[in-house]
C-alpha atoms as a PDB file:
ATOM      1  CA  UNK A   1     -12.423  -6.722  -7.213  1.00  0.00           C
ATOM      2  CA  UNK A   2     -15.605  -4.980  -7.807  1.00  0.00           C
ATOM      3  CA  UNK A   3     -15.310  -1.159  -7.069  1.00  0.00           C
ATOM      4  CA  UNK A   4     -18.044   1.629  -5.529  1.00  0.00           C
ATOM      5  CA  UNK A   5     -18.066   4.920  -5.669  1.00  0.00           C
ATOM      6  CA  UNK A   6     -15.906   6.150  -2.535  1.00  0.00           C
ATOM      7  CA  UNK A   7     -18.285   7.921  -0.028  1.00  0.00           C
ATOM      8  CA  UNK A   8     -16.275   9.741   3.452  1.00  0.00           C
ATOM      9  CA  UNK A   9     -18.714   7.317   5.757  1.00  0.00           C
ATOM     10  CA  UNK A  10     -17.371   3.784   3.416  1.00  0.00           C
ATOM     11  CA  UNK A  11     -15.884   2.058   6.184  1.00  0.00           C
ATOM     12  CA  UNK A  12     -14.787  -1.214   3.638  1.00  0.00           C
ATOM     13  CA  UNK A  13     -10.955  -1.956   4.016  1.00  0.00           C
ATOM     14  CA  UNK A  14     -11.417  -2.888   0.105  1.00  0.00           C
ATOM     15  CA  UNK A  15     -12.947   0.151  -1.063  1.00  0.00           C
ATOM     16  CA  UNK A  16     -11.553   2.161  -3.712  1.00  0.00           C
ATOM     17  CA  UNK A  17     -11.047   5.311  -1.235  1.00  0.00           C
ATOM     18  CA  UNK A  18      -8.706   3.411   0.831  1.00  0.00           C
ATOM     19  CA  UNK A  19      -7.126   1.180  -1.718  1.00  0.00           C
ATOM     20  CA  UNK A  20      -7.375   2.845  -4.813  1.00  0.00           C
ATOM     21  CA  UNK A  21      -3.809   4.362  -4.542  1.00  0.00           C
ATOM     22  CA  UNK A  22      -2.919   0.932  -3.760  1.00  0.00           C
ATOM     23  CA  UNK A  23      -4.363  -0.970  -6.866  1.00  0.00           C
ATOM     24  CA  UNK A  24      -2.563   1.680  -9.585  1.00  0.00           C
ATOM     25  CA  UNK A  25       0.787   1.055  -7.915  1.00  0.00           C
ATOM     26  CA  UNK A  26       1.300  -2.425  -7.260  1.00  0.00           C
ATOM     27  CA  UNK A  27       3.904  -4.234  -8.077  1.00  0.00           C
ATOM     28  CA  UNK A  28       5.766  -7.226  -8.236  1.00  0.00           C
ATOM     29  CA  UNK A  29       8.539  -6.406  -7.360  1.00  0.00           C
ATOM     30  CA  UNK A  30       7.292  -5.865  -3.727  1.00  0.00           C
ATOM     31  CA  UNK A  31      10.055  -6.777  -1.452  1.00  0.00           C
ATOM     32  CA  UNK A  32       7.555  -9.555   0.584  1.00  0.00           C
ATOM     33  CA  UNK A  33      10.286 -11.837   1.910  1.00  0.00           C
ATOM     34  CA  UNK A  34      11.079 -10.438   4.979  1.00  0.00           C
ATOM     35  CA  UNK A  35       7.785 -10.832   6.056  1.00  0.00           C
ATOM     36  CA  UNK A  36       6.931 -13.339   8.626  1.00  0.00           C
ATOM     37  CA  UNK A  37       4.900 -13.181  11.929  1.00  0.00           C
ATOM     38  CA  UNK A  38       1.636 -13.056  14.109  1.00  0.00           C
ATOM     39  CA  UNK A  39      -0.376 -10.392  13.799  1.00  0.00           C
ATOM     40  CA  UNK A  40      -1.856  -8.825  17.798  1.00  0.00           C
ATOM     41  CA  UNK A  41      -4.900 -11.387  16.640  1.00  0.00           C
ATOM     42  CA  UNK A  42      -3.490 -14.572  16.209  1.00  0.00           C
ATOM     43  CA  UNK A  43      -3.227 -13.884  12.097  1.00  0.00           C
ATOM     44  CA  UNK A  44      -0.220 -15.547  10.794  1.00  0.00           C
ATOM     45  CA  UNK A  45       1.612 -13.490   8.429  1.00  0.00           C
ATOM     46  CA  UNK A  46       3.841 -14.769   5.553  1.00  0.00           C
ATOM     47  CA  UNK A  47       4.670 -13.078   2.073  1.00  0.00           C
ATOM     48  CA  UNK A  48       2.095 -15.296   0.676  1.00  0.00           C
ATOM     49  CA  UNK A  49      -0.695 -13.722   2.499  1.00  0.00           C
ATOM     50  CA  UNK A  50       0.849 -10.371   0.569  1.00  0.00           C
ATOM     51  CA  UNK A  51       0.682 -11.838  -1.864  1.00  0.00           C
ATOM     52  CA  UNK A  52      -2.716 -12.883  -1.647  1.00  0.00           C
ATOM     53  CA  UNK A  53      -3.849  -9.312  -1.255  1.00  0.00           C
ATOM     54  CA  UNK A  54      -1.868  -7.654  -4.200  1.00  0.00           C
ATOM     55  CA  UNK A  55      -4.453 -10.237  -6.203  1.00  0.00           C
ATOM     56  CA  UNK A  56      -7.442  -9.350  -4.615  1.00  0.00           C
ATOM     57  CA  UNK A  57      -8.490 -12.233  -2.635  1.00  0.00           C
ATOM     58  CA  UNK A  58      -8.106 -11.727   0.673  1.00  0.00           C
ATOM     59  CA  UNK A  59     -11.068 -10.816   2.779  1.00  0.00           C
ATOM     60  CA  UNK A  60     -11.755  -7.442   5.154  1.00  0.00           C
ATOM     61  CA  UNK A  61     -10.636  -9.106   8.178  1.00  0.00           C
ATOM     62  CA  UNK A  62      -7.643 -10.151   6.827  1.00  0.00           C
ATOM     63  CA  UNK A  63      -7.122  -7.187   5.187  1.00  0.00           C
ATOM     64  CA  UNK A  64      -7.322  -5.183   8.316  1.00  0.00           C
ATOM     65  CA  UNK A  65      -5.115  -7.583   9.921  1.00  0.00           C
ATOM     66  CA  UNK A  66      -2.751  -7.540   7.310  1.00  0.00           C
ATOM     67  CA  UNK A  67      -2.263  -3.672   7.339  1.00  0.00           C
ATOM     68  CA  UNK A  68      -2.443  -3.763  11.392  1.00  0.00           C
ATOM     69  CA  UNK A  69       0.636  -5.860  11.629  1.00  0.00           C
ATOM     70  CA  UNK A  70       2.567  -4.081   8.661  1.00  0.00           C
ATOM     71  CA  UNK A  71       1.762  -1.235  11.306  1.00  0.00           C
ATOM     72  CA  UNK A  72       2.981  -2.221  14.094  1.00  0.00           C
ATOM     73  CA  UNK A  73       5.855  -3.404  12.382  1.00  0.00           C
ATOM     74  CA  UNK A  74       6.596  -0.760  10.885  1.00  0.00           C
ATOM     75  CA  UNK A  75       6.986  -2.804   7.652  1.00  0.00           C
ATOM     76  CA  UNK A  76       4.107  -0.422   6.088  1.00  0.00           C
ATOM     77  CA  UNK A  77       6.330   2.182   5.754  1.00  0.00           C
ATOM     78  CA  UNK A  78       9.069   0.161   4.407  1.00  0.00           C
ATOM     79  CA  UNK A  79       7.347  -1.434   1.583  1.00  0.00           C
ATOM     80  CA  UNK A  80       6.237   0.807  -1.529  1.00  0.00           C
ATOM     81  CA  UNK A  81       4.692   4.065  -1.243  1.00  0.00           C
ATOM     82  CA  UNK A  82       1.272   2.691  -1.102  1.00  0.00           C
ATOM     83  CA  UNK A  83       1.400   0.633   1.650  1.00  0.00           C
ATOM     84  CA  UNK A  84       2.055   3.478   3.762  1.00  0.00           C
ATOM     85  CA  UNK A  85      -0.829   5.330   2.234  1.00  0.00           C
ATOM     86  CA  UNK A  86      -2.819   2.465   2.555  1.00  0.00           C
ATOM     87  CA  UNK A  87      -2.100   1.983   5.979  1.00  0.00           C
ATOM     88  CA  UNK A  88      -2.635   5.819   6.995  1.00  0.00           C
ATOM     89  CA  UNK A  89      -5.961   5.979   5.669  1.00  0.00           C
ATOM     90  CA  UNK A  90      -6.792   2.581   7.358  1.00  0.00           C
ATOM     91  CA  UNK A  91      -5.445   4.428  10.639  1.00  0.00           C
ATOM     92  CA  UNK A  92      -7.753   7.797   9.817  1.00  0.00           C
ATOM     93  CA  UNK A  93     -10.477   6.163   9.367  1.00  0.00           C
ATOM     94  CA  UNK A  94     -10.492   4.255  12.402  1.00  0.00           C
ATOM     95  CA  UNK A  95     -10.314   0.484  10.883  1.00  0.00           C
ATOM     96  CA  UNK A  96      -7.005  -0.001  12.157  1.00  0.00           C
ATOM     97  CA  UNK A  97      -4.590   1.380  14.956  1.00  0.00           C
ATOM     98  CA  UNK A  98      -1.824   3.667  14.494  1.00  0.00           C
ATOM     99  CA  UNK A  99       1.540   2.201  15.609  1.00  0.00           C
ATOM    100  CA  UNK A 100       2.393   2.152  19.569  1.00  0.00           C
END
């Protein structure tokens, strides 16, 4: 993952500002198999798309869509601390809705 310099108007779900938290707490030990579904998009969510984005290779779109249905799941806020942060920042910064 190559990282910028966080600036207020970065609106990149992969930039350090957002994520940064994220990358220096990961772990595997992520409890990702309760994780199945469609996201409000069509997205179909499994704990392999998870883990897909604890290694860096998912894309902004399915980043965003990621975090929107861990959302309105809930699930954000059951996972590790840094999902949750993740996911708030997502929600502040207007890339994603807050939950319903």
């Amino acid at each position: 993952m190559t990282s910028h310099k966080h600036k207020r108007s970065c609106t990149s779900a992969r930039c350090g500002g957002c994520l940064s938290e994220y990358s220096r707490a990961v772990s595997h030990n992520t409890p990702t198999r309760n994780i199945n579904g469609v996201n409000r998009n069509g997205l179909e969510i499994t704990p392999g798309l998870i883990l897909d984005f604890e290694a860096g290779e998912l894309d902004e779109q399915t980043t965003l869509g990621l975090f929107q249905y861990l959302v309105d799941t809930g699930i954000a806020w059951q996972l590790q601390g840094s999902y949750g942060r993740t996911a708030e920042c997502l929600i502040q910064r207007g890339l994603i809705e807050g939950r319903v």
